[in-house]
Protein backbone atom coordinates (compact mmCIF):
# COMPACT_ATOMS: atom_id res chain seq x y z
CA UNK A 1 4.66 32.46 15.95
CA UNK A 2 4.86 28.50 16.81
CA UNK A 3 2.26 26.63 15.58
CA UNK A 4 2.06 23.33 16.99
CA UNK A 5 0.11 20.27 15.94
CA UNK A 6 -1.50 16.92 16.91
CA UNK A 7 0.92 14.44 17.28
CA UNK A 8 0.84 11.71 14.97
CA UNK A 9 -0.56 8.26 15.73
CA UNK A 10 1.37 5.29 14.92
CA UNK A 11 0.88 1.69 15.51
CA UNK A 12 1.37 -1.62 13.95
CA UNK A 13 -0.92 -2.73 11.23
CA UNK A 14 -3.16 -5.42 13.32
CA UNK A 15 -7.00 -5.71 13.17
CA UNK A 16 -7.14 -4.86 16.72
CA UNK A 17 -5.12 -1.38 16.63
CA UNK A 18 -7.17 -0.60 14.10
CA UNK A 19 -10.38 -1.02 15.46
CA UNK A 20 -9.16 0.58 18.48
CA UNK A 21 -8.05 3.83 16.22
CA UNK A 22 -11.56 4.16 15.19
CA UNK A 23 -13.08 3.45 18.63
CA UNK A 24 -11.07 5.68 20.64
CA UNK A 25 -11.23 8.55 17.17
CA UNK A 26 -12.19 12.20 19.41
CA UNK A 27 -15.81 13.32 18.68
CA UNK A 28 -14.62 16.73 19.25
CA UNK A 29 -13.22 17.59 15.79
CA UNK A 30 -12.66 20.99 13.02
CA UNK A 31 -15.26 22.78 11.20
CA UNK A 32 -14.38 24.74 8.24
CA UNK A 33 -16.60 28.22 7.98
CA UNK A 34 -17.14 29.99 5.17
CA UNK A 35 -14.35 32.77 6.48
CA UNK A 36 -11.63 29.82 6.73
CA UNK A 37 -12.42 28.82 3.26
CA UNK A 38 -12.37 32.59 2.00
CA UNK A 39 -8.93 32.94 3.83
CA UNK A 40 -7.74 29.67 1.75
CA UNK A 41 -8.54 31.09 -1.24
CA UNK A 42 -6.90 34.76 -0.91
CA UNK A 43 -3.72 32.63 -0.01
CA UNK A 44 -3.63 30.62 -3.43
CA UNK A 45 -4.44 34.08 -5.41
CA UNK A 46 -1.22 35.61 -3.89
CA UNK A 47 0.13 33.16 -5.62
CA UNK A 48 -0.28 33.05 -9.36
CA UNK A 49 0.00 30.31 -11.71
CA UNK A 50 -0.52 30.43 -15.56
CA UNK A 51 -1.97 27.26 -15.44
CA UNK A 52 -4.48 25.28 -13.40
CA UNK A 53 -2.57 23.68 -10.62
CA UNK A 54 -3.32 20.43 -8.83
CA UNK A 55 -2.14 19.69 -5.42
CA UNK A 56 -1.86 16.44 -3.21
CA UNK A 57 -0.62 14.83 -0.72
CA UNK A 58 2.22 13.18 -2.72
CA UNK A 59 3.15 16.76 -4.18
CA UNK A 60 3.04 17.70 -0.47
CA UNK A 61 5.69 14.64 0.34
CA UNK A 62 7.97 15.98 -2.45
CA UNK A 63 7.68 19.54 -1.42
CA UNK A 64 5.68 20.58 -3.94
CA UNK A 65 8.09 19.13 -6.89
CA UNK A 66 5.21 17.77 -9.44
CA UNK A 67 5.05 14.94 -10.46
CA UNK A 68 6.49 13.32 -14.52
CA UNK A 69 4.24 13.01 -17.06
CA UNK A 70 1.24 10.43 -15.88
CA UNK A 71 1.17 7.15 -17.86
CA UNK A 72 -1.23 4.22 -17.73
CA UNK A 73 0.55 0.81 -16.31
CA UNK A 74 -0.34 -2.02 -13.89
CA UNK A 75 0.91 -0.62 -11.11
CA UNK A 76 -1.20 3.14 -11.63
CA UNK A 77 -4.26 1.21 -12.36
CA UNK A 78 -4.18 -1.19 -9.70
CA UNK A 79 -6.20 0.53 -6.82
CA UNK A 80 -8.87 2.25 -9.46
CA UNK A 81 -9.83 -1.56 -10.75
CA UNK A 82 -9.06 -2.88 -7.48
CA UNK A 83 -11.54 -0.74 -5.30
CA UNK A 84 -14.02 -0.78 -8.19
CA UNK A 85 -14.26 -4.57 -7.78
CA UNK A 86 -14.20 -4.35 -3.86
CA UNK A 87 -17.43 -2.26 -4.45
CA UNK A 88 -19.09 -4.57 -6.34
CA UNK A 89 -18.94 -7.40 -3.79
CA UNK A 90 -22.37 -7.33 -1.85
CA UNK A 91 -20.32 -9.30 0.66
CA UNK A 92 -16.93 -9.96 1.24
CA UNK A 93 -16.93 -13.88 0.70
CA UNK A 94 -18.11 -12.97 -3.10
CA UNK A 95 -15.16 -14.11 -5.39
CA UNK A 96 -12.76 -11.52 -5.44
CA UNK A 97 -11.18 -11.91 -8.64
CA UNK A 98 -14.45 -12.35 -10.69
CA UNK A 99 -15.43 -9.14 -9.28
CA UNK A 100 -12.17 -7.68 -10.98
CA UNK A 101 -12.77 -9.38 -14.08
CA UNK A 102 -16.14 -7.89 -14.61
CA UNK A 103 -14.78 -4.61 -13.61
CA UNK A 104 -12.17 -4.75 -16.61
CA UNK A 105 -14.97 -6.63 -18.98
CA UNK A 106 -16.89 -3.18 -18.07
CA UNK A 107 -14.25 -0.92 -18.69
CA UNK A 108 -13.73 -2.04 -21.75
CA UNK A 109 -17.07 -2.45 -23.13
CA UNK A 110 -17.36 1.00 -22.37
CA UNK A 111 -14.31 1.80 -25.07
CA UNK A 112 -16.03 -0.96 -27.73
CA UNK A 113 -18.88 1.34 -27.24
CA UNK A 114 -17.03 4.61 -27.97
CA UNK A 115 -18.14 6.07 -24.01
CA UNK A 116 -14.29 5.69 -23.07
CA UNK A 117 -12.36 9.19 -23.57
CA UNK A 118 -9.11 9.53 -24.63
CA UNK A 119 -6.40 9.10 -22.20
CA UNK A 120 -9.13 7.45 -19.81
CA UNK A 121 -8.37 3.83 -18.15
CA UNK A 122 -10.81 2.51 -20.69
CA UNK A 123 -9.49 3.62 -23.69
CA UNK A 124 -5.70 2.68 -22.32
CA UNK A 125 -6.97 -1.40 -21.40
CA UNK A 126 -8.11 -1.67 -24.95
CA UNK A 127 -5.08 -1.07 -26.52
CA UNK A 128 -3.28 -3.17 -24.49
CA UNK A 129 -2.31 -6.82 -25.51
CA UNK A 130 -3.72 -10.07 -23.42
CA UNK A 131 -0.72 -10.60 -21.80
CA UNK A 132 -0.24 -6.99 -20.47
CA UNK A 133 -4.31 -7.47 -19.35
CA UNK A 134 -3.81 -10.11 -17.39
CA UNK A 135 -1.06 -8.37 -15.30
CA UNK A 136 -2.94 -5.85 -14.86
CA UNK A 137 -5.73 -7.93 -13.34
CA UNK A 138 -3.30 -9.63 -11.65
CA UNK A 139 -2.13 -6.53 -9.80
CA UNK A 140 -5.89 -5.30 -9.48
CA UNK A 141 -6.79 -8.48 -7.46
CA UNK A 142 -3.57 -8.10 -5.25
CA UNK A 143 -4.41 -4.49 -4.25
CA UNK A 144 -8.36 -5.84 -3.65
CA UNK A 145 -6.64 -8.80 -1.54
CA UNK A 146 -4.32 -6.47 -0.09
CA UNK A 147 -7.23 -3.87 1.19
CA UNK A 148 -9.86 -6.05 1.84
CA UNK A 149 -7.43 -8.14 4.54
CA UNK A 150 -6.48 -4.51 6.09
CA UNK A 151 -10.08 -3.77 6.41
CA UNK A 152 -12.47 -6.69 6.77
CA UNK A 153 -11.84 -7.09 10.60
CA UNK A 154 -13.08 -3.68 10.89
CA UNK A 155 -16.48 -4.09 13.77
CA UNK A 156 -17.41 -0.48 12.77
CA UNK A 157 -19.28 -0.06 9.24
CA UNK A 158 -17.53 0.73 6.54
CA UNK A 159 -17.74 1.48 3.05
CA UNK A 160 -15.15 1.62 0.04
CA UNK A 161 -14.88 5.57 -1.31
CA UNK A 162 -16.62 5.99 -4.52
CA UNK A 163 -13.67 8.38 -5.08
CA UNK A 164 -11.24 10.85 -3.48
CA UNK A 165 -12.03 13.85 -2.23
CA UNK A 166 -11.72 16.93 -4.57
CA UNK A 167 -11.86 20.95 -3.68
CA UNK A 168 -11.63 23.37 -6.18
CA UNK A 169 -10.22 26.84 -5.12
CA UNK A 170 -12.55 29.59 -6.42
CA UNK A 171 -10.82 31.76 -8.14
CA UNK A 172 -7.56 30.90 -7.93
CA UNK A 173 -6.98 27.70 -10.73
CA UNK A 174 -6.27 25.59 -8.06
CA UNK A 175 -7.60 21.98 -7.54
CA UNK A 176 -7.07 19.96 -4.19
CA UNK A 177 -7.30 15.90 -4.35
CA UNK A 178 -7.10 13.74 -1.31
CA UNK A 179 -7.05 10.46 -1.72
CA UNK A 180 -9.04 8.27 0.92
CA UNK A 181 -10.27 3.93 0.61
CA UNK A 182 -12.23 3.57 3.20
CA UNK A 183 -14.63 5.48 4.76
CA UNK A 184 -15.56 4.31 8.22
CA UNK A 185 -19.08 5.50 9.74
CA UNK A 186 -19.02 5.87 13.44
CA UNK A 187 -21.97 6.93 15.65
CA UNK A 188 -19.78 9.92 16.40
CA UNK A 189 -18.83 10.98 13.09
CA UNK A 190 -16.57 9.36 10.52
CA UNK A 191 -13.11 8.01 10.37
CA UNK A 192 -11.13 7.85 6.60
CA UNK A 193 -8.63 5.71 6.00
CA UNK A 194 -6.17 5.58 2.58
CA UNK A 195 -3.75 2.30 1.53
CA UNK A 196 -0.38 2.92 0.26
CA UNK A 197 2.08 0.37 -0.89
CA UNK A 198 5.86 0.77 0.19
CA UNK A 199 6.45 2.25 3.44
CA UNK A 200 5.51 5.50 4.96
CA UNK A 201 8.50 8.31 4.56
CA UNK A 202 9.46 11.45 6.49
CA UNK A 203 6.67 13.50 4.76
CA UNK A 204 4.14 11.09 5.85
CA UNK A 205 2.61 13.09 8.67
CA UNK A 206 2.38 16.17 6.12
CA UNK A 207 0.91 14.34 3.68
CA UNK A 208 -2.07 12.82 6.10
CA UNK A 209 -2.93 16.43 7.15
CA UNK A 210 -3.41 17.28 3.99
CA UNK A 211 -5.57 14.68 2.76
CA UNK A 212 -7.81 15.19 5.58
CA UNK A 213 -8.01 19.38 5.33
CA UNK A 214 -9.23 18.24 1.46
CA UNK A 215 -11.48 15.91 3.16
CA UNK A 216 -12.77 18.54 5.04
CA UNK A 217 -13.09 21.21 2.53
CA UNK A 218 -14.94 18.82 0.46
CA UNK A 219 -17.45 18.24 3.40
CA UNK A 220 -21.22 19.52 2.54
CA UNK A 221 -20.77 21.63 5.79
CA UNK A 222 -17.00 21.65 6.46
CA UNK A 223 -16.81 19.17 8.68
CA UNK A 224 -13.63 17.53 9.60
CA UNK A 225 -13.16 13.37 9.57
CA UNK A 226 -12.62 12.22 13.57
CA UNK A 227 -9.76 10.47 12.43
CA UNK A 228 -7.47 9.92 9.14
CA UNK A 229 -5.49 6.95 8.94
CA UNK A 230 -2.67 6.06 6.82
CA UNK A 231 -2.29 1.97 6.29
CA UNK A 232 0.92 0.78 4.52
CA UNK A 233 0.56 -3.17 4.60
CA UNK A 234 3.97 -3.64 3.34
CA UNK A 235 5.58 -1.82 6.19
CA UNK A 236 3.22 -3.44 8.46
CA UNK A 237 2.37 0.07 9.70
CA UNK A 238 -1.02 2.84 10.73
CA UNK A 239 -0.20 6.64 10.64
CA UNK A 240 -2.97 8.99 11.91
CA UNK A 241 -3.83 12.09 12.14
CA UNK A 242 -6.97 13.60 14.05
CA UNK A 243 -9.07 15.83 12.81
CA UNK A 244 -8.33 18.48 14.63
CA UNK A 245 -8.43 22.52 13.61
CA UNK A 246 -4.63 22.27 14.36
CA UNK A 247 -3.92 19.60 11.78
CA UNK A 248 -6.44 21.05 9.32
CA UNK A 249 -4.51 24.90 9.33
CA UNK A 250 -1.48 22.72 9.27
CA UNK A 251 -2.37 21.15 6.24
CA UNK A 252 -3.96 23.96 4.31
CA UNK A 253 -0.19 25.65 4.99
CA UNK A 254 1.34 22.62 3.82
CA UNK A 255 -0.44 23.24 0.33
CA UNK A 256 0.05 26.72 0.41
CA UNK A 257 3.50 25.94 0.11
CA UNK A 258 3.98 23.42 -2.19
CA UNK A 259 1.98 26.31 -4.72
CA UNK A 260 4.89 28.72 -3.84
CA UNK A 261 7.62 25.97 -4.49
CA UNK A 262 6.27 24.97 -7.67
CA UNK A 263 5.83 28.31 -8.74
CA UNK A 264 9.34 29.26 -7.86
CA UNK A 265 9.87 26.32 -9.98
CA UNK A 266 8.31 27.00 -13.09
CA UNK A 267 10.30 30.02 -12.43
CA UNK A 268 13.43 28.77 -12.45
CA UNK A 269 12.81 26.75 -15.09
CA UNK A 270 11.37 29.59 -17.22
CA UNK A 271 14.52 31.67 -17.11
């Protein structure tokens, strides 16, 4: 059977198309009941894993290769310290690279004070030398720069996420992550929207959907965002995807499937 979906939105990166993305965002959008979430879950049980599995839109992207080994650098810790600062700012003319300063000075008085885990950003920044911490600021304020100038034009209020959206699968070791910056409140609803740097690839499309059926999973009552948009400064670029029940199956296939290709891979690697 064809399934078809919502076509995808694209426009240039400008202050007005983006305000008219979230203006013109349908009201009409997906609610996820608690059958829809029981039929997720059956679907990731049929397909086993020895280990707890974690799925996002970048696995989705790479069709469902995982990803190396995670590592600490500048460029993986930009957008945690850089978002962290932008929340600090009670208004955006506050100094934008104090605000990123204190957010290090924070993270690593919480490793001084032993509160930092292992592995954690904390413990990472204070083993790090002073030249290696000030690139890392460096690239912290650029991302803040970078994402405040994409968003500050924005007439609608908005909000920087306090973090991405997480689902866990009952019962079936699976964890979902979608990442989202922004979160717009409209009268209507709400309207997410995620920064990436580079430009948008093939998968792009895929990888909105399934940010936003995360999004909606995560929801308190399973309700779907109006609108997700995709902003890739570099590129000069907005992808978008609306939050329709379309997209949402779409992207709750899309994850199915990246479980079955990295099982066949672990497979394949196992024999």
């Amino acid at each position: 059977m064809e399934v078809t979906v919502s076509p995808l939105l694209q426009r240039r990166l400008t202050a007005r198309a983006l305000n008219e993305l979230i203006e013109d965002a349908p009201s009409s959008v997906a609610e996820m009941s608690e059958e829809h979430r029981v039929s997720l879950t059956s679907r990731f049980r049929a397909v086993p894993s020895s280990e707890h599995r974690r799925l996002d839109a970048w696995m989705i992207e790479q069709a469902g290769r995982p990803p190396g080994p995670f590592a600490w650098s500048p460029t993986t810790a930009r957008r945690i310290l850089g978002n962290n600062a932008l929340r600090r700012m009670s208004q955006p003319s506050d100094n934008l690279a104090n605000a990123v300063r204190d957010e290090v000075a924070d993270q690593l008085l919480r490793a001084v004070r032993g509160y930092a885990r292992a592995g954690s950003l904390g413990h990472w920044l204070a083993g790090v030398t002073h030249p290696v911490l000030g690139l890392i600021t460096a690239e912290a304020v650029n991302w803040a720069t970078q994402s405040l100038e994409c968003v500050e034009a924005v007439v609608t209020p908005w909000r920087i996420a306090s973090s991405d959206a997480y689902y866990d699968v009952a019962g079936a070791r699976t964890t979902l992550r979608g990442r989202r910056d922004v979160i717009v409140e409209t009268p209507r609803g709400r309207v997410i929207v995620r920064i990436r740097a580079g430009q948008p690839g093939k998968c792009a499309g895929p990888g909105l959907r399934s940010d936003l059926v995360v999004e909606t999973l995560a929801h308190p009552h399973g309700v779907a965002p109006q609108r997700y948009l995709g902003l890739w400064p570099d590129a000069g670029l907005i992808l978008g995807v609306d939050g329709t029940m379309e997209n949402v199956r779409a992207g709750a296939r899309d994850f199915v499937r990246a479980a079955v290709a990295q099982r066949r891979l672990n497979l394949t690697r196992a024999a």
